[in-house]
PDB file of N, CA and C in Angstrom:
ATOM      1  N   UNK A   1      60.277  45.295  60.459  1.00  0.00           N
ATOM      2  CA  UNK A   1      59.269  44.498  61.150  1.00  0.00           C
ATOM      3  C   UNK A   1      57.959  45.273  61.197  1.00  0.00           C
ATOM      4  N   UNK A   2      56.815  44.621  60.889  1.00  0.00           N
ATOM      5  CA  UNK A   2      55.825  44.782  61.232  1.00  0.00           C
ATOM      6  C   UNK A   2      55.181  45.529  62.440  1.00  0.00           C
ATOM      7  N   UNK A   3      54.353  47.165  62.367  1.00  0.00           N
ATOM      8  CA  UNK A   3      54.375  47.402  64.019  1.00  0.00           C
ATOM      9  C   UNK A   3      53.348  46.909  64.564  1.00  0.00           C
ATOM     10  N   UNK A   4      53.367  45.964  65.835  1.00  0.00           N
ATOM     11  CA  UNK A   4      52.707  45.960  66.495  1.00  0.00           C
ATOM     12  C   UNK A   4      52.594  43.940  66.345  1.00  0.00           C
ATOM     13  N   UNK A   5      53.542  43.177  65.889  1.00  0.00           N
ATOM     14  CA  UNK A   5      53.793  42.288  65.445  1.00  0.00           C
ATOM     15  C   UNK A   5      54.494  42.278  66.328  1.00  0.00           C
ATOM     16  N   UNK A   6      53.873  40.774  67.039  1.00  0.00           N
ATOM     17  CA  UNK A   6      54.501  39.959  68.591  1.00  0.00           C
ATOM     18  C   UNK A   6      55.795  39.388  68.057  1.00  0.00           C
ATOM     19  N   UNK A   7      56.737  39.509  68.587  1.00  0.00           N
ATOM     20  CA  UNK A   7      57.987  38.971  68.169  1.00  0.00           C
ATOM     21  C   UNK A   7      58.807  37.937  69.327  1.00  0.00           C
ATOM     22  N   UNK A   8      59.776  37.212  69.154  1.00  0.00           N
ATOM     23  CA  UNK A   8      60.541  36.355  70.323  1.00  0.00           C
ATOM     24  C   UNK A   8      61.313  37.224  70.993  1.00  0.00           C
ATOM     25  N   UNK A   9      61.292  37.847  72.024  1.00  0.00           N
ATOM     26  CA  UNK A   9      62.473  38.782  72.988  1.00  0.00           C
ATOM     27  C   UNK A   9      63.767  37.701  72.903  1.00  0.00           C
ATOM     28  N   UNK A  10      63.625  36.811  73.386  1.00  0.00           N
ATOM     29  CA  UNK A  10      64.402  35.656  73.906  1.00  0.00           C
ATOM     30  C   UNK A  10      64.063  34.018  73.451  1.00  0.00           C
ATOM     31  N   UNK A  11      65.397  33.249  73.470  1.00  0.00           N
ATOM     32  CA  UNK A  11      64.888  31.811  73.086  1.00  0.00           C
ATOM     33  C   UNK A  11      66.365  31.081  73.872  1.00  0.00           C
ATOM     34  N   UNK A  12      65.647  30.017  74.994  1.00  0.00           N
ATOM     35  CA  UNK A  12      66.748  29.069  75.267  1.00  0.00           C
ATOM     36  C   UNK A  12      66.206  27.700  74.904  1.00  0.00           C
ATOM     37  N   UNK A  13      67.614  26.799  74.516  1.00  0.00           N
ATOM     38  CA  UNK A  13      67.359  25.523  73.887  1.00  0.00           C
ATOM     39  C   UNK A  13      67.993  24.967  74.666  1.00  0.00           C
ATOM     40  N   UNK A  14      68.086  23.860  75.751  1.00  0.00           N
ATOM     41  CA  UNK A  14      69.315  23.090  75.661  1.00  0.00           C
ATOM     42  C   UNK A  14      69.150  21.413  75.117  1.00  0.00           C
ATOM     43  N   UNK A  15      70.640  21.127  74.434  1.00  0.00           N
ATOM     44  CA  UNK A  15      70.190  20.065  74.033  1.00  0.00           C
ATOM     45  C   UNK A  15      71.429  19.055  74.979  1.00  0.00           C
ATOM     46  N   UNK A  16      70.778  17.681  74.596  1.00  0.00           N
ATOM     47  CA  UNK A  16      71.711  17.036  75.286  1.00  0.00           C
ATOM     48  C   UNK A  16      71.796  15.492  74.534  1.00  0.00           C
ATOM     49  N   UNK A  17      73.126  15.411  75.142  1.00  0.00           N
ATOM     50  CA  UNK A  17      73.610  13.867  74.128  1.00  0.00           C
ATOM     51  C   UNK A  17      74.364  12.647  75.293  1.00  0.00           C
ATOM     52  N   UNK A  18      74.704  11.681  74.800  1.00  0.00           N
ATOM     53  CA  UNK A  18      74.979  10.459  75.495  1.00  0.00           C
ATOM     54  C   UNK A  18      77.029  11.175  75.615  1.00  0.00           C
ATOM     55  N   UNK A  19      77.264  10.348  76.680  1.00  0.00           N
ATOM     56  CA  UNK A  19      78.531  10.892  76.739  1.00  0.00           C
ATOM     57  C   UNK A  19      79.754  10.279  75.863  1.00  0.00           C
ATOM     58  N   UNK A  20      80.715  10.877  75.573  1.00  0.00           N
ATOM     59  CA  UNK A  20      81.660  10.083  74.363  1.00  0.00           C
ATOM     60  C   UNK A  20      82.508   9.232  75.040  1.00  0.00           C
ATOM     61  N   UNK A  21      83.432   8.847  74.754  1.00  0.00           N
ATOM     62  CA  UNK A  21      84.673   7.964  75.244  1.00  0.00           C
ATOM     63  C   UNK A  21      85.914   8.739  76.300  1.00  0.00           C
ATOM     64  N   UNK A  22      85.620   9.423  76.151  1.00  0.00           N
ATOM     65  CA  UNK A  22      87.172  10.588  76.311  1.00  0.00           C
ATOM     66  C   UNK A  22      86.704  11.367  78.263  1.00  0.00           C
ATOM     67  N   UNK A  23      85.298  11.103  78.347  1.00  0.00           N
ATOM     68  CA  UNK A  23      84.766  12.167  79.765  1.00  0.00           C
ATOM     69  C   UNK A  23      84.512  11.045  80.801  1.00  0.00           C
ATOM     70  N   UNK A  24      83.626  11.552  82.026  1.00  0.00           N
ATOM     71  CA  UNK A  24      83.547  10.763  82.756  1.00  0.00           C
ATOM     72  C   UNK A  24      82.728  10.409  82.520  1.00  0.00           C
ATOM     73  N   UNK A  25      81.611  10.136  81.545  1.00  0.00           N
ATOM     74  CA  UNK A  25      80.135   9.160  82.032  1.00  0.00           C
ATOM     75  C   UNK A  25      79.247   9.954  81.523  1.00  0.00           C
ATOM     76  N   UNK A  26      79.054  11.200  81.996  1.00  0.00           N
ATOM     77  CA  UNK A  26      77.536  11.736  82.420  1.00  0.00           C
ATOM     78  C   UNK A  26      77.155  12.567  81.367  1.00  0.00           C
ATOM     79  N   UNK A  27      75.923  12.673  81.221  1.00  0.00           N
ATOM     80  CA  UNK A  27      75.150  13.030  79.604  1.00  0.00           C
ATOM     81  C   UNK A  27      75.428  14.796  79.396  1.00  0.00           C
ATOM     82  N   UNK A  28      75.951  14.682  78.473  1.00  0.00           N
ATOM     83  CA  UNK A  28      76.722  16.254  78.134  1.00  0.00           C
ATOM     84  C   UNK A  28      75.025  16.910  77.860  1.00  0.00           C
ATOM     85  N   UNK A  29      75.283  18.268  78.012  1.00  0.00           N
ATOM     86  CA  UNK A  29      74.320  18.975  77.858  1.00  0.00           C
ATOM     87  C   UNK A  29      75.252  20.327  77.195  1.00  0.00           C
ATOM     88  N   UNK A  30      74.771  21.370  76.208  1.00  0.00           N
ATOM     89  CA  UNK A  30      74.824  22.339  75.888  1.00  0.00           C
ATOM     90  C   UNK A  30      73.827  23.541  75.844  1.00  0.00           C
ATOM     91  N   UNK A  31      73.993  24.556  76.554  1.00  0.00           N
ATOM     92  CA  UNK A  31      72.459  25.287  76.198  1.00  0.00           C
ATOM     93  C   UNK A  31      72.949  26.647  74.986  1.00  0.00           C
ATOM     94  N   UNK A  32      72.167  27.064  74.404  1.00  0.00           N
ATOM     95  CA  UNK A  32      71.948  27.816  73.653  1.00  0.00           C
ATOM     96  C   UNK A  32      71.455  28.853  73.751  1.00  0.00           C
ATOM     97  N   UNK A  33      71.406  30.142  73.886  1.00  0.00           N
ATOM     98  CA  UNK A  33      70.485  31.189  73.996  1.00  0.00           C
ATOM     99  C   UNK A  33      70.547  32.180  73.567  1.00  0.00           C
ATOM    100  N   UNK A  34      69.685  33.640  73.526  1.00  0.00           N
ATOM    101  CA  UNK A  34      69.922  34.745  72.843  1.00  0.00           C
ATOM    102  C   UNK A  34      69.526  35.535  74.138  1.00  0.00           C
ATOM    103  N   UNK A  35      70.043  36.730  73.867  1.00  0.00           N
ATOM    104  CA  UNK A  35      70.045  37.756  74.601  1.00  0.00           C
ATOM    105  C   UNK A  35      70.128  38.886  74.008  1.00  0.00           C
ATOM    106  N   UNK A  36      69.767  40.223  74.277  1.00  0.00           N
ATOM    107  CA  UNK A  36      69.778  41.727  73.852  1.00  0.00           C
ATOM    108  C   UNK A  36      70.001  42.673  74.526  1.00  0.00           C
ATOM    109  N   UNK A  37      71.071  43.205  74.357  1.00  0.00           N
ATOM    110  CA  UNK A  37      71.236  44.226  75.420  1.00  0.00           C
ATOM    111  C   UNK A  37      71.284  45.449  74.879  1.00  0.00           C
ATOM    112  N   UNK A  38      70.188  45.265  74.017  1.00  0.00           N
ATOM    113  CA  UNK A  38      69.895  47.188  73.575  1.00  0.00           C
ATOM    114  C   UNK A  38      70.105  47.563  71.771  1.00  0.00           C
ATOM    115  N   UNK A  39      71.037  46.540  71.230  1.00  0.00           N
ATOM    116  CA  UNK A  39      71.658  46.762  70.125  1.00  0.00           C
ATOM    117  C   UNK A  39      71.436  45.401  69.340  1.00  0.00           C
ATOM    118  N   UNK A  40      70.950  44.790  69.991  1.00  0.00           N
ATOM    119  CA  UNK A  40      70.054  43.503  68.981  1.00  0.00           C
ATOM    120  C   UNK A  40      70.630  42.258  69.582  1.00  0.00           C
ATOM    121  N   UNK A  41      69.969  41.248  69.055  1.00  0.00           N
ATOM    122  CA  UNK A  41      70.355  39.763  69.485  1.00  0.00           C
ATOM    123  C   UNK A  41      71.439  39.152  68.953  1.00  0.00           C
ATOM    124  N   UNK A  42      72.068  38.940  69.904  1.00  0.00           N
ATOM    125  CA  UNK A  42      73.174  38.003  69.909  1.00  0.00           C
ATOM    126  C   UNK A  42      72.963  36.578  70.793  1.00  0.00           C
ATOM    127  N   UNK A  43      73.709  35.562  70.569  1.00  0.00           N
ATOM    128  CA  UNK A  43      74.068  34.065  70.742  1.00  0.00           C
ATOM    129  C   UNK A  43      74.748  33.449  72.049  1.00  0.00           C
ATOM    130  N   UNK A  44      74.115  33.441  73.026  1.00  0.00           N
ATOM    131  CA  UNK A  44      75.309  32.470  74.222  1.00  0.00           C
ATOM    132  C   UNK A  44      75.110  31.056  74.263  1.00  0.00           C
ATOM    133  N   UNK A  45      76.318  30.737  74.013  1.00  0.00           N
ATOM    134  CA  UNK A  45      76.589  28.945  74.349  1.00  0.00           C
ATOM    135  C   UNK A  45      77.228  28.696  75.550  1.00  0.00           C
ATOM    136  N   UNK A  46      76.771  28.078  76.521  1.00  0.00           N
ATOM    137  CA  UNK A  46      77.462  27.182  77.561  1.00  0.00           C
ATOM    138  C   UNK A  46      77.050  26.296  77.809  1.00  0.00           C
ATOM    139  N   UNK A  47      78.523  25.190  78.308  1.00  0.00           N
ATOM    140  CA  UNK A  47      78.437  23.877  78.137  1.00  0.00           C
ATOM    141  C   UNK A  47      79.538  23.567  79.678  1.00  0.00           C
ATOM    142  N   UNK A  48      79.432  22.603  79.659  1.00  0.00           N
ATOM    143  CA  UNK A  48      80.606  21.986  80.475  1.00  0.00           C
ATOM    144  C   UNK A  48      81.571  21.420  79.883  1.00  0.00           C
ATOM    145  N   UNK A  49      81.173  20.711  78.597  1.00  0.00           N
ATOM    146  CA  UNK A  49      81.792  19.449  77.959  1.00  0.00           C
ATOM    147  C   UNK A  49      80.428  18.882  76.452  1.00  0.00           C
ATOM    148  N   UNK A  50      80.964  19.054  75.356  1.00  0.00           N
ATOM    149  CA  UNK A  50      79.869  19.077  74.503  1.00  0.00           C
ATOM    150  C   UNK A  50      81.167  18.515  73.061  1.00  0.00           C
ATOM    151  N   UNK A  51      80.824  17.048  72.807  1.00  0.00           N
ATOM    152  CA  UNK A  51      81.730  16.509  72.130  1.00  0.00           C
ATOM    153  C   UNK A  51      81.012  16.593  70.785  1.00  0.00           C
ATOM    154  N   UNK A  52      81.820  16.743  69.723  1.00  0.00           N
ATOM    155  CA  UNK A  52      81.076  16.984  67.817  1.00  0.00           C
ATOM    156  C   UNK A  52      82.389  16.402  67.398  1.00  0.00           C
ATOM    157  N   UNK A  53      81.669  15.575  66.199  1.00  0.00           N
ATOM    158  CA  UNK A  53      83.123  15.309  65.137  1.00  0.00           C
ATOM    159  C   UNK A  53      83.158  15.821  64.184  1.00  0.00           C
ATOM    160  N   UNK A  54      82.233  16.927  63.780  1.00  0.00           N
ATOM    161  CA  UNK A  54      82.332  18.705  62.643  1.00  0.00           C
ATOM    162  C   UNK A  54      81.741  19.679  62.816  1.00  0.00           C
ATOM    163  N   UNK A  55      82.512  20.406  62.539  1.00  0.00           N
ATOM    164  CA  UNK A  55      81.844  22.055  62.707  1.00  0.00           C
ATOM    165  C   UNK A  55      79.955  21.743  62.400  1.00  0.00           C
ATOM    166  N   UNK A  56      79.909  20.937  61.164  1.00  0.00           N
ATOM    167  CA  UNK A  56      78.571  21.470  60.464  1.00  0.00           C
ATOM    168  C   UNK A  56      77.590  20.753  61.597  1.00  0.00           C
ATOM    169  N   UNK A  57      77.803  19.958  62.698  1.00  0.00           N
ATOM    170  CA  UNK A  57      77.362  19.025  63.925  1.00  0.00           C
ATOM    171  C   UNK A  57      76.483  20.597  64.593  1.00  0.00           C
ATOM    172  N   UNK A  58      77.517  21.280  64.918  1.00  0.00           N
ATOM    173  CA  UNK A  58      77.534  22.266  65.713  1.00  0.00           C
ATOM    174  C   UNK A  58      76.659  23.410  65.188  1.00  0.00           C
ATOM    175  N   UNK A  59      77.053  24.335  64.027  1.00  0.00           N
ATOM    176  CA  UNK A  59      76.154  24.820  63.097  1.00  0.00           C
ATOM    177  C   UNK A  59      74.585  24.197  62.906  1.00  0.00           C
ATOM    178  N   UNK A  60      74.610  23.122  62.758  1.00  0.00           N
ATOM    179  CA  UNK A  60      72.843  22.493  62.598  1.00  0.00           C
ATOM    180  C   UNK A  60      72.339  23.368  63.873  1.00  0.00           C
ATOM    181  N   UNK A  61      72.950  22.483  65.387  1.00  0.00           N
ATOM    182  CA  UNK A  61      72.402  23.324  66.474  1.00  0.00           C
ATOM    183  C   UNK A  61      72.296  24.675  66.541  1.00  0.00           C
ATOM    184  N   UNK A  62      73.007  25.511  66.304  1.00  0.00           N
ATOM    185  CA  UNK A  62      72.872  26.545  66.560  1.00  0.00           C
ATOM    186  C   UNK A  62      71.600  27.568  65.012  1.00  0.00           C
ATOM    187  N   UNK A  63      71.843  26.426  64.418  1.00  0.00           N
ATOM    188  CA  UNK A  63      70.274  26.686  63.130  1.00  0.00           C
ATOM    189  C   UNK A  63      69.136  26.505  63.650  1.00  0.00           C
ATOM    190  N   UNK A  64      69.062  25.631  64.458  1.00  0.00           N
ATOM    191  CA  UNK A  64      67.999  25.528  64.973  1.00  0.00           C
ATOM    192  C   UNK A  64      67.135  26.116  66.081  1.00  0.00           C
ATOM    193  N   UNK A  65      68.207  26.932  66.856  1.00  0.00           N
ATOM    194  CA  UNK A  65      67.801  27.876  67.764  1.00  0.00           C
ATOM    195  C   UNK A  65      67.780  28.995  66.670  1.00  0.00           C
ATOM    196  N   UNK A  66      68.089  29.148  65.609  1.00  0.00           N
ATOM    197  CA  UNK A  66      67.770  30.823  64.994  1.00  0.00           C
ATOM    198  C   UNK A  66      66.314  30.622  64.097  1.00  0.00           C
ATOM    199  N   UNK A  67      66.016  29.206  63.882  1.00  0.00           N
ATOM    200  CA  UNK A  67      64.972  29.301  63.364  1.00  0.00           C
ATOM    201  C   UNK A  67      64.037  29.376  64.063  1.00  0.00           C
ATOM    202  N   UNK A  68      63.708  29.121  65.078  1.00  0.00           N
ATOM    203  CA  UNK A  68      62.866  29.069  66.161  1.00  0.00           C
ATOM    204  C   UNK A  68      62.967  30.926  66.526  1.00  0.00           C
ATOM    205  N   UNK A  69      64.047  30.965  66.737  1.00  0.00           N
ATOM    206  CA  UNK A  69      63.773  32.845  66.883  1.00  0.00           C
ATOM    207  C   UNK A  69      63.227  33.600  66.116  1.00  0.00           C
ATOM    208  N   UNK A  70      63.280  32.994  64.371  1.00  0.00           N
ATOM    209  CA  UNK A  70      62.538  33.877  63.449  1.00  0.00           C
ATOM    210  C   UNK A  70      61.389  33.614  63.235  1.00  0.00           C
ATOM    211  N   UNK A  71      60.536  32.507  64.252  1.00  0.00           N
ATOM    212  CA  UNK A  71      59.007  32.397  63.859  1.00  0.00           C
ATOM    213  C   UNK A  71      58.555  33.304  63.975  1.00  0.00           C
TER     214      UNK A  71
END
């Protein structure tokens, strides 16, 4: 990296969707985030309840929070 080149410390996303058939009702939310604790960035997901019918559903999201980290 570039020295002296502003970089993202951190990035939270959350996204949210209509609820599926299977829960009670209420609009699922997932958040996304990065964190560093000294040794570089890594990925936290929490959710309550976050329904996909493929992996690659899931993967898009989580592409999209890493692209946003590498602006």
């Amino acid at each position: 990296m570039e020295k002296n080149k502003p970089k993202i410390e951190n990035i939270r996303i959350t996204f949210s969707q209509e609820p599926d058939c299977c829960d009670n009702g209420e609009i699922q939310e997932l958040e996304i985030y990065t964190e560093d604790g000294g040794g570089g960035v890594y990925y936290v997901i929490e959710t309550e309840r976050w329904a996909f019918d493929s992996i690659e559903e899931l993967t898009a999201l989580i592409n999209k929070v890493k692209l946003r980290l590498e602006l």
